[in-house]
C-alpha atoms as a PDB file:
ATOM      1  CA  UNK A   1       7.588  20.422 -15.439  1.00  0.00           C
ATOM      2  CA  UNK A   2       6.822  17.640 -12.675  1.00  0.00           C
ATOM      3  CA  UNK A   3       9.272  19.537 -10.296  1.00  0.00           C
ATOM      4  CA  UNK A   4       6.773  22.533 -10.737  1.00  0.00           C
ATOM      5  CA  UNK A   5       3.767  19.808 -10.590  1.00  0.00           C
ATOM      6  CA  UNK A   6       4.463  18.289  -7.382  1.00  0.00           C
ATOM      7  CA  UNK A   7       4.983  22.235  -5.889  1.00  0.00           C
ATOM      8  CA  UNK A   8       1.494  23.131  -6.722  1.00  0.00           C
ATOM      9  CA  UNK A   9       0.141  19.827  -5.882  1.00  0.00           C
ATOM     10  CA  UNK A  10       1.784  20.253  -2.690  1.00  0.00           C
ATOM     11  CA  UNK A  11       0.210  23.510  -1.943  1.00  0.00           C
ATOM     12  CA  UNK A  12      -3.094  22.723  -2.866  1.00  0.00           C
ATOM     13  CA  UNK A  13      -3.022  19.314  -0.185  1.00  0.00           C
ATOM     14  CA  UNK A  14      -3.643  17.082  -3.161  1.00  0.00           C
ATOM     15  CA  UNK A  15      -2.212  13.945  -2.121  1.00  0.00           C
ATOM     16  CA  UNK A  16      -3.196  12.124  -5.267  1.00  0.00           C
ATOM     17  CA  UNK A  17      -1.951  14.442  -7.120  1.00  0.00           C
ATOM     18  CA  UNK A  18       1.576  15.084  -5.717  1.00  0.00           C
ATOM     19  CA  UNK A  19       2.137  11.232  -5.600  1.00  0.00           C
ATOM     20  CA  UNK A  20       2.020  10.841  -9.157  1.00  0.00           C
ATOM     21  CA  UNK A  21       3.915  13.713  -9.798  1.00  0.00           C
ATOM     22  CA  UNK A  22       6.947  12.429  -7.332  1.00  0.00           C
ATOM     23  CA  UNK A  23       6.341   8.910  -9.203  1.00  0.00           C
ATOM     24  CA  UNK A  24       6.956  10.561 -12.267  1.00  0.00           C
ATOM     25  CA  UNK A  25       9.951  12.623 -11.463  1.00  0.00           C
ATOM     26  CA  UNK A  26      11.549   9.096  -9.876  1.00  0.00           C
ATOM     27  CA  UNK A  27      10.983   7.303 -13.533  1.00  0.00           C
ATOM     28  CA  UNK A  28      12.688  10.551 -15.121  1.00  0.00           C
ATOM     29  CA  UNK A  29      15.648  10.309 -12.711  1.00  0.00           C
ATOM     30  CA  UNK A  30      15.866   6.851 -13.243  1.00  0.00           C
ATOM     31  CA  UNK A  31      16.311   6.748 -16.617  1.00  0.00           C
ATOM     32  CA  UNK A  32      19.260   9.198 -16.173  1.00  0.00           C
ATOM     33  CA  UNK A  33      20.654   7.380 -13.126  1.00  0.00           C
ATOM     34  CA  UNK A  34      20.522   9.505 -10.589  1.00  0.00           C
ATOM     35  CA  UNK A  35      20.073   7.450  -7.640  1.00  0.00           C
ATOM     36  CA  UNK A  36      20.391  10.238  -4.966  1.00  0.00           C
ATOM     37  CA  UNK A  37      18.064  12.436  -5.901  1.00  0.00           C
ATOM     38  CA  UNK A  38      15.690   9.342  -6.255  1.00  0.00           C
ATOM     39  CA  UNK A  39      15.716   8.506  -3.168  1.00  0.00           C
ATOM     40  CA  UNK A  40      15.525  11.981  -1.803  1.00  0.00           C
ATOM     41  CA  UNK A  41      12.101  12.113  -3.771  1.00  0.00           C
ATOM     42  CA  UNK A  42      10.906   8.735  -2.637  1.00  0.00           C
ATOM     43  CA  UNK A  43      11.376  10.182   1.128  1.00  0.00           C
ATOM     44  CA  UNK A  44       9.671  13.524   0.550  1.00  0.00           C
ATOM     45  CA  UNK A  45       6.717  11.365  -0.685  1.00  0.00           C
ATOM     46  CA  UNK A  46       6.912   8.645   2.076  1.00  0.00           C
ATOM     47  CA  UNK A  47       6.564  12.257   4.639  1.00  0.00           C
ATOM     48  CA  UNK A  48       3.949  14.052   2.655  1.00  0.00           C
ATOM     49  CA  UNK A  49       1.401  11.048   2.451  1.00  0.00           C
ATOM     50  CA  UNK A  50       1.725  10.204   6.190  1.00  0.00           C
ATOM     51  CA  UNK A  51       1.621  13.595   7.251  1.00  0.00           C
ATOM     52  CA  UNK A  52      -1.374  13.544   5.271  1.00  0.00           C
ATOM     53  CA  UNK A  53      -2.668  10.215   6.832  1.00  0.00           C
ATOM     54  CA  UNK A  54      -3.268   8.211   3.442  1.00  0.00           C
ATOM     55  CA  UNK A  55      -2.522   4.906   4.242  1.00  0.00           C
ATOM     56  CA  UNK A  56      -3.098   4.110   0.996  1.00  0.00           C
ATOM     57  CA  UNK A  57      -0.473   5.600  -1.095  1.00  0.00           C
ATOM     58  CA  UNK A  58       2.078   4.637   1.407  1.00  0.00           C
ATOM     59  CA  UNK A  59       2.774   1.222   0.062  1.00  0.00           C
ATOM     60  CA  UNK A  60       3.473   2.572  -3.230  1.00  0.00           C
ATOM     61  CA  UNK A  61       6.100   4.336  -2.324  1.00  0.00           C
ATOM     62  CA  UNK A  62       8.065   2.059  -0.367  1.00  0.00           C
ATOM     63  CA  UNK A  63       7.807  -0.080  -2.869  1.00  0.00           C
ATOM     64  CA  UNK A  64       9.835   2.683  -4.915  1.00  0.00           C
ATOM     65  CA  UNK A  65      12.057   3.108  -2.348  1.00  0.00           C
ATOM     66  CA  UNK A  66      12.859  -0.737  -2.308  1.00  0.00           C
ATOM     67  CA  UNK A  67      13.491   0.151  -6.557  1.00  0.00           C
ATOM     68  CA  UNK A  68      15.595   2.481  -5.489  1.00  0.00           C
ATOM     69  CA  UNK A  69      17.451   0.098  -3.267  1.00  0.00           C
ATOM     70  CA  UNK A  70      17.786  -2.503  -5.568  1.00  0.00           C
ATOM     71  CA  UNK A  71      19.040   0.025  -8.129  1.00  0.00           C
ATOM     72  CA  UNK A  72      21.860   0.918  -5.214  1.00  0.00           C
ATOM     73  CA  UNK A  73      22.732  -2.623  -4.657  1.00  0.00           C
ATOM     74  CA  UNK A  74      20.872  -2.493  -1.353  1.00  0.00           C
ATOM     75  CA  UNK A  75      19.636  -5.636  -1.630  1.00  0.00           C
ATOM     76  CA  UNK A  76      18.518  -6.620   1.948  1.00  0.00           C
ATOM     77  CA  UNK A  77      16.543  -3.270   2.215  1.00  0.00           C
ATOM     78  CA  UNK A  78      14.618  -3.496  -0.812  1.00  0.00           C
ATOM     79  CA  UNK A  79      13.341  -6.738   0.494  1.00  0.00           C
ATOM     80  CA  UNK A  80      12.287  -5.620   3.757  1.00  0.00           C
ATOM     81  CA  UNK A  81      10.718  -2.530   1.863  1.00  0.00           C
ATOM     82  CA  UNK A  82       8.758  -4.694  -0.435  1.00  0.00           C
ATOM     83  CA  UNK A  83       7.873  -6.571   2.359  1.00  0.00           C
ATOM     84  CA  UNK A  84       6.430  -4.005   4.495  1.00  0.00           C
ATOM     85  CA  UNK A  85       4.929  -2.592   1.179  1.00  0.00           C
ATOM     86  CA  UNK A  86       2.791  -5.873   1.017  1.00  0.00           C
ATOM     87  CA  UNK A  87       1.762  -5.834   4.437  1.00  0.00           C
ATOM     88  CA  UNK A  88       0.380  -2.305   4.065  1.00  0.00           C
ATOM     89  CA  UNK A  89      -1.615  -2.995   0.654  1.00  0.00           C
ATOM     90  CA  UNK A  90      -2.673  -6.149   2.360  1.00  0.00           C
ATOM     91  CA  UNK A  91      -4.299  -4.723   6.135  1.00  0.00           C
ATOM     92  CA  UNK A  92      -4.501  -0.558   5.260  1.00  0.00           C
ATOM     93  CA  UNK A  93      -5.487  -0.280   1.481  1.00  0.00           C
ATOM     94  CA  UNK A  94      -9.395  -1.554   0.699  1.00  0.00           C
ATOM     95  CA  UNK A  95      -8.898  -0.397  -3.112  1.00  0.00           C
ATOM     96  CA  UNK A  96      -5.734   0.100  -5.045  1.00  0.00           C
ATOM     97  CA  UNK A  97      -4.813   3.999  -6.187  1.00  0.00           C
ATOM     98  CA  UNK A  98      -5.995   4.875  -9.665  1.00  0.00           C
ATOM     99  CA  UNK A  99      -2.575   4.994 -10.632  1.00  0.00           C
ATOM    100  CA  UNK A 100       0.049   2.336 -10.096  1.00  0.00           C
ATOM    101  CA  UNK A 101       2.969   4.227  -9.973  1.00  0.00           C
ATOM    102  CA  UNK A 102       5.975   1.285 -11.469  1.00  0.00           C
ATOM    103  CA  UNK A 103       6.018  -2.213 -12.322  1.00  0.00           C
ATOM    104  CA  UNK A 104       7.632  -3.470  -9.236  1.00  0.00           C
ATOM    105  CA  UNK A 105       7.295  -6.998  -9.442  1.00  0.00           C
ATOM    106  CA  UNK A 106      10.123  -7.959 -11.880  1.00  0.00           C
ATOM    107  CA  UNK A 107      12.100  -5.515  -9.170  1.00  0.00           C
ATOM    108  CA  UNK A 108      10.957  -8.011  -6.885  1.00  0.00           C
ATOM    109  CA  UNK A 109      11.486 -10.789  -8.086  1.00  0.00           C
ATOM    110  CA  UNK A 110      14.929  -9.781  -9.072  1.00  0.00           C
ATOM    111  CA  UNK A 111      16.474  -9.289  -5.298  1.00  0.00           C
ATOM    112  CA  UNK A 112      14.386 -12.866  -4.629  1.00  0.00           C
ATOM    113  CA  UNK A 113      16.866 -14.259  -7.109  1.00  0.00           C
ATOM    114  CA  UNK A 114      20.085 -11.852  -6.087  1.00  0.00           C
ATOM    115  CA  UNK A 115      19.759 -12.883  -2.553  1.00  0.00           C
ATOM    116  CA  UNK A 116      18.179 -16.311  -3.081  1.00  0.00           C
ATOM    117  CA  UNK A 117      14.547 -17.402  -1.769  1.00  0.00           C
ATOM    118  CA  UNK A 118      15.233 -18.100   1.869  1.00  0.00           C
ATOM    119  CA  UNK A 119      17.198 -14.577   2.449  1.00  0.00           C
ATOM    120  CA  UNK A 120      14.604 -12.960   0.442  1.00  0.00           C
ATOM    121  CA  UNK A 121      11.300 -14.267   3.041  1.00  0.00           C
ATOM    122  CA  UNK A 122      13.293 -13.930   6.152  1.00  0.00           C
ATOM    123  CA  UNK A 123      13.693  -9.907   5.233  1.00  0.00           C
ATOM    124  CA  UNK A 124      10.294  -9.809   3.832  1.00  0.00           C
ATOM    125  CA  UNK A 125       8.891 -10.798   6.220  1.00  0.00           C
ATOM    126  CA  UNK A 126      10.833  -8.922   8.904  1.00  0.00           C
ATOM    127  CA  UNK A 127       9.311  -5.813   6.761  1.00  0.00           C
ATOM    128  CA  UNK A 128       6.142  -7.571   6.725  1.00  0.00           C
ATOM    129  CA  UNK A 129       5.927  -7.290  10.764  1.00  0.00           C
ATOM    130  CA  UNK A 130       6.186  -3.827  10.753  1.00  0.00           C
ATOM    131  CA  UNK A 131       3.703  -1.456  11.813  1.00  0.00           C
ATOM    132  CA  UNK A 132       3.532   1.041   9.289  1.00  0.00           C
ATOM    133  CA  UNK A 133       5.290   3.851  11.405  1.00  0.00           C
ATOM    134  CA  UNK A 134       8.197   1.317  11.887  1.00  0.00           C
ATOM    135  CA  UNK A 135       7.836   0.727   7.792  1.00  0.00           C
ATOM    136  CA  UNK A 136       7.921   4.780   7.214  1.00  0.00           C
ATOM    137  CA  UNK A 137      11.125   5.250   9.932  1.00  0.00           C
ATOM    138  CA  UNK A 138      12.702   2.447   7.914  1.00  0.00           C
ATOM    139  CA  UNK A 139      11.517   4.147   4.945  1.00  0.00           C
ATOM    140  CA  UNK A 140      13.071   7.101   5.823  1.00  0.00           C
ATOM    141  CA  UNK A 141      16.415   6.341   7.894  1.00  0.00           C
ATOM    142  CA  UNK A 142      19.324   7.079   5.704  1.00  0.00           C
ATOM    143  CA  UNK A 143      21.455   3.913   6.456  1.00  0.00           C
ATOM    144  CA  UNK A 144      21.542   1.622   3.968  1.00  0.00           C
ATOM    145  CA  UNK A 145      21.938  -2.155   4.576  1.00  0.00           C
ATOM    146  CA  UNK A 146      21.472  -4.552   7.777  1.00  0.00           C
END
């Protein structure tokens, strides 16, 4: 059912729309594990909103692509996604989406204390530096750590 929801939403050009439908297929997958096709859905988003030139929903889903990373052991990239993430929300976004798509703080805070507080800022704020073209390209390169 949210496969066929983010098709139509995706026809119609409603950004909104389509974003919580990818958000919801990436909690689905999730739950069963299936890492791949996570991150596969976390790019198509990532492309979709900057084709369509919404800033705004862009931070939400790097911030599930750093999930995603953390959930793949990817630990350096998840910070510098979260980091880039904040710096988004922070300069691009004036109000948050009606819909916040997954708790990603305890996600967070959980590759702070994997790679320890002074690894963690250095990458997050290298991802923090980034314009938001470098943050999608980083977004959605396929390599996975360094």
């Amino acid at each position: 059912m949210a496969v066929e929801g983010a098709a139509i939403s995706e026809q119609l050009g409603a950004v909104m729309t389509l974003s919580e439908s990818l958000v919801l297929q990436v909690k689905v997958l999730k739950r069963r594990g299936d890492f791949v096709r996570m991150r596969e859905i976390g790019r198509r988003a990532i492309r979709i909103v900057r084709e369509a030139g919404t800033a705004r929903f862009i931070p939400f889903h790097l911030q599930a692509l750093g999930l995603i990373a953390r959930e793949q052991r990817q630990l350096q990239r998840a910070a510098r996604l979260f980091g880039a993430a904040a710096a988004i929300l922070e300069t691009h976004v004036r109000a948050k989406p009606p819909f916040i798509p997954m708790e990603f703080e305890p996600c967070q805070n959980a590759v702070r204390a994997e790679l320890g507080e002074q690894a963690f800022a250095d990458l997050f704020a290298q991802g923090q530096g980034w314009s938001i073209d470098e943050a999608v390209g980083y977004g959605l390169e396929g390599r996975a750590e360094g």
